[in-house]
Structures are given as C-alpha cells and as structure tokens.
PDB file of N, CA and C in Angstrom:
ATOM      1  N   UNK A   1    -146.165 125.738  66.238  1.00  0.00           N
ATOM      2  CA  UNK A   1    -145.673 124.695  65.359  1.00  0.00           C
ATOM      3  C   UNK A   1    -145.640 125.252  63.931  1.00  0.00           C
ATOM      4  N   UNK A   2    -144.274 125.275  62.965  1.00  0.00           N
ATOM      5  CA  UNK A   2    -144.467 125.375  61.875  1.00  0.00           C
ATOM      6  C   UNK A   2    -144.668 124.462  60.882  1.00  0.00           C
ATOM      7  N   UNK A   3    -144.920 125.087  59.769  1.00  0.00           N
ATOM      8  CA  UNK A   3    -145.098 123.815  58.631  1.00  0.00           C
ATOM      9  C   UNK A   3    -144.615 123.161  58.193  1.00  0.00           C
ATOM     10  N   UNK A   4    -142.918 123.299  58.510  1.00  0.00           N
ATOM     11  CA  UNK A   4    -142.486 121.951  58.288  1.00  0.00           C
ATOM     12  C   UNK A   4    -142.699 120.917  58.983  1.00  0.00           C
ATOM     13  N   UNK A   5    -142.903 121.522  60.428  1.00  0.00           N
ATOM     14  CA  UNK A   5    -142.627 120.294  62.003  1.00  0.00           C
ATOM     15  C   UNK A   5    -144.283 119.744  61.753  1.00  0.00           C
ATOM     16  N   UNK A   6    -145.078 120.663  60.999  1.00  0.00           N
ATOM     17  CA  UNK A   6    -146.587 119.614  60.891  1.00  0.00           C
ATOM     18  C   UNK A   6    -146.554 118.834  59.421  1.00  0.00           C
ATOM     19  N   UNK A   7    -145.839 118.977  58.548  1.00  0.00           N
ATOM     20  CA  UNK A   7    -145.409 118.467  57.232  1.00  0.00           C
ATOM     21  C   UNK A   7    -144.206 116.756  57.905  1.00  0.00           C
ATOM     22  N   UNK A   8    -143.642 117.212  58.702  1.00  0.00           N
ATOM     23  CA  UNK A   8    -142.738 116.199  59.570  1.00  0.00           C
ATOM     24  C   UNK A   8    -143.521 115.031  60.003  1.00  0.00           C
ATOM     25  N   UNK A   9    -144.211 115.619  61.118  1.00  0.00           N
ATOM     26  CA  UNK A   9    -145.536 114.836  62.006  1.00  0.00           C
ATOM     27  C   UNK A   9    -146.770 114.055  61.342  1.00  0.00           C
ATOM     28  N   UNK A  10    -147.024 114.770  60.162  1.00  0.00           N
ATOM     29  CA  UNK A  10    -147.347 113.879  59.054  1.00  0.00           C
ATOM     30  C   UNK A  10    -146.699 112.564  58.947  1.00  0.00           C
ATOM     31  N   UNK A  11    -145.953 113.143  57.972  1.00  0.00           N
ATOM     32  CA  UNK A  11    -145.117 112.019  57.979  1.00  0.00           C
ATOM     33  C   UNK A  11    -144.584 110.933  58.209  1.00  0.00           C
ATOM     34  N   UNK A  12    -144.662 111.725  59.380  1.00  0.00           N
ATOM     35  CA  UNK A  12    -143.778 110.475  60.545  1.00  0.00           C
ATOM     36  C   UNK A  12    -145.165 109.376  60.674  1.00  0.00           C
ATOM     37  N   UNK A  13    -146.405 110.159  60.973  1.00  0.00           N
ATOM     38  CA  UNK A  13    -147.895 109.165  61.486  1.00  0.00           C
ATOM     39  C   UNK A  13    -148.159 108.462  60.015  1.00  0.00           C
ATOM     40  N   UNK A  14    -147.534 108.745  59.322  1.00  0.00           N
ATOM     41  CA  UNK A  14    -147.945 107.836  57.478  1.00  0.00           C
ATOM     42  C   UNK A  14    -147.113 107.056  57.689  1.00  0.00           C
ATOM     43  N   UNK A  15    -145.598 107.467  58.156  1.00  0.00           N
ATOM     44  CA  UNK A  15    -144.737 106.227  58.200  1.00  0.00           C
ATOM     45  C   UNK A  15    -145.176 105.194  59.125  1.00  0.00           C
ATOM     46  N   UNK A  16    -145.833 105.071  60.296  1.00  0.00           N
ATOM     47  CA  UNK A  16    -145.709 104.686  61.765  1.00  0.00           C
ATOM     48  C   UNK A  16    -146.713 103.591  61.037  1.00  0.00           C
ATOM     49  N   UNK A  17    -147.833 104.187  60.512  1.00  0.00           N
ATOM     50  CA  UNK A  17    -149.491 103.580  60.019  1.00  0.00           C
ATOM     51  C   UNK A  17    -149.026 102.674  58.880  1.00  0.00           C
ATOM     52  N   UNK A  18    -148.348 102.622  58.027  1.00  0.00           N
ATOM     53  CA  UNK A  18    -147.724 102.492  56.669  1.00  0.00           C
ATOM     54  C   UNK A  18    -146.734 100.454  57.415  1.00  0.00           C
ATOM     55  N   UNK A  19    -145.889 101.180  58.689  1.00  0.00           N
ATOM     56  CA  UNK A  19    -145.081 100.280  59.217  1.00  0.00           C
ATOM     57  C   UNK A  19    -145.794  99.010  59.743  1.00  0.00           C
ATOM     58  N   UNK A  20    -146.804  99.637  60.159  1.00  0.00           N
ATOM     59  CA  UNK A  20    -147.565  98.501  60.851  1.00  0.00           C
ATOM     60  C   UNK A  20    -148.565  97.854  60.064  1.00  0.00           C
ATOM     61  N   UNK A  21    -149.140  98.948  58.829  1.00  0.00           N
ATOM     62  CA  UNK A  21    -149.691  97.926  58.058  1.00  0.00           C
ATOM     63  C   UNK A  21    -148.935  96.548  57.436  1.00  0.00           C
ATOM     64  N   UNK A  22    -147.986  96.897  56.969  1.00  0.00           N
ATOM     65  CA  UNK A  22    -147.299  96.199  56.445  1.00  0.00           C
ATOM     66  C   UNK A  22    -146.815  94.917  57.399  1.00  0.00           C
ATOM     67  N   UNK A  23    -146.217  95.236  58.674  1.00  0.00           N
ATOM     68  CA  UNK A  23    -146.239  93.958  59.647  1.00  0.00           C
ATOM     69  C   UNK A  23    -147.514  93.006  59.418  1.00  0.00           C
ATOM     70  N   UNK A  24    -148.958  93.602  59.538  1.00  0.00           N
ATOM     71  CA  UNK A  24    -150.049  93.066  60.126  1.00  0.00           C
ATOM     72  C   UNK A  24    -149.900  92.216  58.494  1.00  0.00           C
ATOM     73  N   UNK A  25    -150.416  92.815  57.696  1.00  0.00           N
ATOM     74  CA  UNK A  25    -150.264  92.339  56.256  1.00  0.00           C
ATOM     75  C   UNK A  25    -149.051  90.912  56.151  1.00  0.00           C
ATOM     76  N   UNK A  26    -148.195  91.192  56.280  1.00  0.00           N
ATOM     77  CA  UNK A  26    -147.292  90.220  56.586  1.00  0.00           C
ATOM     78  C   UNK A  26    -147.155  88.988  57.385  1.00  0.00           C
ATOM     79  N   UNK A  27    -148.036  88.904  58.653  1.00  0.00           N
ATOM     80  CA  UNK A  27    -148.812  88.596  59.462  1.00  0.00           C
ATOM     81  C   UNK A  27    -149.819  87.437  58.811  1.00  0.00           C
ATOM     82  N   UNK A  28    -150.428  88.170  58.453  1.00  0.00           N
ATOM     83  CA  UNK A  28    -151.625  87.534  57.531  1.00  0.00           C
ATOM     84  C   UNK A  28    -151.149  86.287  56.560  1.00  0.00           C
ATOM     85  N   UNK A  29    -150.648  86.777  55.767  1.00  0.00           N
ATOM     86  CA  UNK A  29    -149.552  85.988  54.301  1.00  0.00           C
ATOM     87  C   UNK A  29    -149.127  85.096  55.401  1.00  0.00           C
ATOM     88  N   UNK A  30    -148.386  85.182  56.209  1.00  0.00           N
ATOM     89  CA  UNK A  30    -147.732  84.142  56.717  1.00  0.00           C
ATOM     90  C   UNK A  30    -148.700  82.902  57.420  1.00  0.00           C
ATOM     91  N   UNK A  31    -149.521  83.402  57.554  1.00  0.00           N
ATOM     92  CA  UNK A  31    -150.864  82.511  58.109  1.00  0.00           C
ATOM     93  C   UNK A  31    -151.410  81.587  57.027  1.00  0.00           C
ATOM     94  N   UNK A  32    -151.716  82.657  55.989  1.00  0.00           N
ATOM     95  CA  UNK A  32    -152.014  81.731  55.021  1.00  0.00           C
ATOM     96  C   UNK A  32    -151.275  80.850  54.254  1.00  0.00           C
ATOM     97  N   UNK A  33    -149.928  81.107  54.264  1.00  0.00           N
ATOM     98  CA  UNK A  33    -149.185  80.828  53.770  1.00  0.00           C
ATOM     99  C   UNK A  33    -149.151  78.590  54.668  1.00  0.00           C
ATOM    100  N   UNK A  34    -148.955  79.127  55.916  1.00  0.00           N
ATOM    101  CA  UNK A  34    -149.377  78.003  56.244  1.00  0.00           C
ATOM    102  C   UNK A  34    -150.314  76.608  56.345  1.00  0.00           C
ATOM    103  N   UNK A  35    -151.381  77.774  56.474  1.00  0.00           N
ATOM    104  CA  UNK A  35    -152.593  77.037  55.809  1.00  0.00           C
ATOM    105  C   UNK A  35    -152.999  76.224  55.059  1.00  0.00           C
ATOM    106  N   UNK A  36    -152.406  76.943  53.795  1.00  0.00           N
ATOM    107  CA  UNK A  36    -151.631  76.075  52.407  1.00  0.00           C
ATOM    108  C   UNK A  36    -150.958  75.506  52.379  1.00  0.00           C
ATOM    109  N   UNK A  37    -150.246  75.938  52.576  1.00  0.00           N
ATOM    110  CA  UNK A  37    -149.436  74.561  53.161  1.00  0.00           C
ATOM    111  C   UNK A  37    -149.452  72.650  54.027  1.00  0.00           C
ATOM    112  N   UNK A  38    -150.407  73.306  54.889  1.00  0.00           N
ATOM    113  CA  UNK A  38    -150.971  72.277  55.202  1.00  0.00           C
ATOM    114  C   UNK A  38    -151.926  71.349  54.983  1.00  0.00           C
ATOM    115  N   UNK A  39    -152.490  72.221  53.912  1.00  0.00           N
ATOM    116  CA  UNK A  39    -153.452  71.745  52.848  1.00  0.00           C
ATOM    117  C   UNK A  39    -152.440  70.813  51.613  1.00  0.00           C
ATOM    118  N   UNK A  40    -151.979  71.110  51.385  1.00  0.00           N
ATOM    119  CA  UNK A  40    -150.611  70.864  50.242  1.00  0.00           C
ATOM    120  C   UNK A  40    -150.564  69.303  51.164  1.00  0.00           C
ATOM    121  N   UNK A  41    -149.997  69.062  51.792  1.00  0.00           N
ATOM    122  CA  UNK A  41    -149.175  68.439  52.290  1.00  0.00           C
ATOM    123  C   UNK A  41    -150.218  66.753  53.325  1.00  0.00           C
ATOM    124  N   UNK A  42    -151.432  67.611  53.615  1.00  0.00           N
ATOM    125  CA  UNK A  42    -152.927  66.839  53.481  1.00  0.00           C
ATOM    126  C   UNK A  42    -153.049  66.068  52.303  1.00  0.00           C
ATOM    127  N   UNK A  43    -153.084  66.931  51.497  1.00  0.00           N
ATOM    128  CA  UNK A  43    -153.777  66.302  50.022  1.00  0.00           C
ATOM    129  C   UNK A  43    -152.662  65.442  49.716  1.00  0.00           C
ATOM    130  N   UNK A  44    -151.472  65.431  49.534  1.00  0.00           N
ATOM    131  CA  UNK A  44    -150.311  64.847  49.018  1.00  0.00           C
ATOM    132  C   UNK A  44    -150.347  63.638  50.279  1.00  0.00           C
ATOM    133  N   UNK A  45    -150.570  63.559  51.526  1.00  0.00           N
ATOM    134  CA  UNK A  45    -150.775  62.401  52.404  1.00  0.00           C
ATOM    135  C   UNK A  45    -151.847  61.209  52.045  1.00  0.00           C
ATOM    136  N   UNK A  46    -152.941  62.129  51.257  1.00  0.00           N
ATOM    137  CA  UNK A  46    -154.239  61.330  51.139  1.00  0.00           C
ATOM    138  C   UNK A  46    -153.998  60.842  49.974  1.00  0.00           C
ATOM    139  N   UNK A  47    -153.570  61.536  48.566  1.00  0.00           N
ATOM    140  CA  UNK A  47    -152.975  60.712  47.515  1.00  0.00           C
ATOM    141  C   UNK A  47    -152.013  59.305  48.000  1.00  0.00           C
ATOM    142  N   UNK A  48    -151.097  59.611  48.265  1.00  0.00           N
ATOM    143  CA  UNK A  48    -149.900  58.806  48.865  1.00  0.00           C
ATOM    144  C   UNK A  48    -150.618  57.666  49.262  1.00  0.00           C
ATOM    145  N   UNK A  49    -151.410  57.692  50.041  1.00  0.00           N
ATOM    146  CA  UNK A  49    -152.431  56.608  51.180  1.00  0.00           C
ATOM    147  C   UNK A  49    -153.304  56.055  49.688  1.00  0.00           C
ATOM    148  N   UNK A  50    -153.872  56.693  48.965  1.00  0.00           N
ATOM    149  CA  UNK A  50    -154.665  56.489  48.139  1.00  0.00           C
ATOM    150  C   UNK A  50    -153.733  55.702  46.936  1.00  0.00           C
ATOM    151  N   UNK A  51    -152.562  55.614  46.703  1.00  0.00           N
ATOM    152  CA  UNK A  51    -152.037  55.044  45.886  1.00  0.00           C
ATOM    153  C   UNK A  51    -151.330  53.630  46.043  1.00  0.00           C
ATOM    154  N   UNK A  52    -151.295  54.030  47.420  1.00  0.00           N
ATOM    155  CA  UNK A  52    -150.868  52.371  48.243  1.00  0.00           C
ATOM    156  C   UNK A  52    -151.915  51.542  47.980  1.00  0.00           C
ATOM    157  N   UNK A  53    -152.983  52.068  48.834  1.00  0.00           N
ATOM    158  CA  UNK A  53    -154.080  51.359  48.603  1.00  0.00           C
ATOM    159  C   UNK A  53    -154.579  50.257  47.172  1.00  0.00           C
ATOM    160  N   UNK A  54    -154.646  51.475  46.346  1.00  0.00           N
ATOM    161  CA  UNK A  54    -154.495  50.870  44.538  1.00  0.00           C
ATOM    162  C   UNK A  54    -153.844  49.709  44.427  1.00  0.00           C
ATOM    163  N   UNK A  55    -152.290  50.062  44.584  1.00  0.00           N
ATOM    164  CA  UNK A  55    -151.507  48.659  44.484  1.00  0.00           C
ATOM    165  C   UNK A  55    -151.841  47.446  45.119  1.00  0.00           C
ATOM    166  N   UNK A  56    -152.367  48.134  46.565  1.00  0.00           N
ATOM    167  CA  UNK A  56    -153.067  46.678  47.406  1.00  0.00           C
ATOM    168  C   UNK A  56    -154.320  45.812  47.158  1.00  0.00           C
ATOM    169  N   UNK A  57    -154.623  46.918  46.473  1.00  0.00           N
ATOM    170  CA  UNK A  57    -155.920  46.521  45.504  1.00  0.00           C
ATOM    171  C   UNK A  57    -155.427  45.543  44.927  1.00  0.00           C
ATOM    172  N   UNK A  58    -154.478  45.944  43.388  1.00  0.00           N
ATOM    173  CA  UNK A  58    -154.363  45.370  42.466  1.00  0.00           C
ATOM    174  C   UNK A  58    -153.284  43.787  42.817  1.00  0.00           C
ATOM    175  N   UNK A  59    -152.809  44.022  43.806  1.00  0.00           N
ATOM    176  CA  UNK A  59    -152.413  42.833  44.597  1.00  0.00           C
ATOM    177  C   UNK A  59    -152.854  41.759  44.661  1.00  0.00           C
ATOM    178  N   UNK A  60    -153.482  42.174  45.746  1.00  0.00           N
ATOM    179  CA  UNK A  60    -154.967  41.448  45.557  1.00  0.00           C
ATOM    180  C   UNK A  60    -155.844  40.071  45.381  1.00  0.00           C
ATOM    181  N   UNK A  61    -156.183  41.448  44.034  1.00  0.00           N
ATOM    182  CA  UNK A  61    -156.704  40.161  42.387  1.00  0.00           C
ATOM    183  C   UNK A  61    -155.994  39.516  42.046  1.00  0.00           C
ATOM    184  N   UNK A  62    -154.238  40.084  41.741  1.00  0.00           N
ATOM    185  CA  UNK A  62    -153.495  39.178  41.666  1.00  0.00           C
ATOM    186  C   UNK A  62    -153.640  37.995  42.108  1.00  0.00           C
ATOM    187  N   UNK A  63    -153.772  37.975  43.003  1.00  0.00           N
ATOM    188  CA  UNK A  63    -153.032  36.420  44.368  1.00  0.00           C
ATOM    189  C   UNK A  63    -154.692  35.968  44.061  1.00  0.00           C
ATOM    190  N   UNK A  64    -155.499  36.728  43.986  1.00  0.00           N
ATOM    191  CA  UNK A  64    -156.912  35.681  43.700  1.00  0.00           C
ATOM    192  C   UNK A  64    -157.098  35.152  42.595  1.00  0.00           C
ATOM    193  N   UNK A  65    -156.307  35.713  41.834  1.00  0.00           N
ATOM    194  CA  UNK A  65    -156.466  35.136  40.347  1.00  0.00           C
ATOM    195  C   UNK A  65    -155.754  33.599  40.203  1.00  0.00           C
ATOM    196  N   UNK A  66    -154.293  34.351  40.721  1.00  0.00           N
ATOM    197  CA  UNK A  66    -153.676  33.535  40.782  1.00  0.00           C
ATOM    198  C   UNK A  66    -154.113  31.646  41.729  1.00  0.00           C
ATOM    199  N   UNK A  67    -155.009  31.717  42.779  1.00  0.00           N
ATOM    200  CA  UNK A  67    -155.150  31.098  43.533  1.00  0.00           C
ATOM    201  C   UNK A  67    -156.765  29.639  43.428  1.00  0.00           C
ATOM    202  N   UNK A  68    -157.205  31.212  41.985  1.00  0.00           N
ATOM    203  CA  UNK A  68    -158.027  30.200  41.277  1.00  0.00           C
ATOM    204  C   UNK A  68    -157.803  29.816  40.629  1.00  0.00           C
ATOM    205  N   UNK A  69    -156.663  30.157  39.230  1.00  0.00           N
ATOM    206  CA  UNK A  69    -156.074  29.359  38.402  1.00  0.00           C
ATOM    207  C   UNK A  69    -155.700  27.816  39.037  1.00  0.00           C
ATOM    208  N   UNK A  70    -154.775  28.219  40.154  1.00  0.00           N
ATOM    209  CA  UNK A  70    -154.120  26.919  40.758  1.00  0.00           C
ATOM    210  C   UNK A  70    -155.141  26.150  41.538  1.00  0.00           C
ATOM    211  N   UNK A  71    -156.488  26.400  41.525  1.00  0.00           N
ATOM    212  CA  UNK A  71    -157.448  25.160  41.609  1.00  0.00           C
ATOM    213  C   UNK A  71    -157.992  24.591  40.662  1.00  0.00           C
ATOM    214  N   UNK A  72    -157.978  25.236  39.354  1.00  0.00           N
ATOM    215  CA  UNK A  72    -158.403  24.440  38.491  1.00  0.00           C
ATOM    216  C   UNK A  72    -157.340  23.587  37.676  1.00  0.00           C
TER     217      UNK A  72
END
C-alpha cells in the first residue's frame, strides 16, 4: 500500500466517522427539537385553560354582584 492509498483510507474513515456523526447529531436536535416543542405547546395549553378560567372567574362575581344588588 502506498501513501497516497493510506492518505485516501484515511480519509475516506474521517469522512465515513464525520458522516455519521453528523446524522446521529442531527438525530439528537431533532429529538429535542420536539421536546420543545411539546413543552411550548403544553405551556401555551395551560395558559389558554388558565385564562378561560380568569374570565370565568371574573364572570362570576359579576352575576353575584349583580344578583345581590337585585335583592336589595
């Protein structure tokens, strides 16, 4: 074997190692990527729920306020 064909074979095993890091890496991100996502989209459900709520709250008092006024 000469030194180019082991300068080659190099190479080639940096490219091969290099290729697949990058898949696995990619891999990963995309996982997390989800993750977050679903976290995102959790939190923005529980606000949402949490803001209804408020109004139903403030509803409510309304109609109780309202319901004691109109007994006195």
């Amino acid at each position: 074997m000469t030194a180019a064909d082991a300068t080659l074979a190099r190479s080639f095993r940096l490219f091969c190692f290099l290729l697949v890091f990058l898949f696995a890496t990619k891999k990963v991100a995309v996982e997390r990527m989800d993750h977050v996502m679903s976290l995102v989209l959790t939190s923005s459900k529980a606000k949402k729920a949490g803001e209804e709520k408020a109004e139903q709250n403030k509803r409510e008092r309304r109609e109780e306020k309202e319901e004691a006024e109109d007994e006195r």
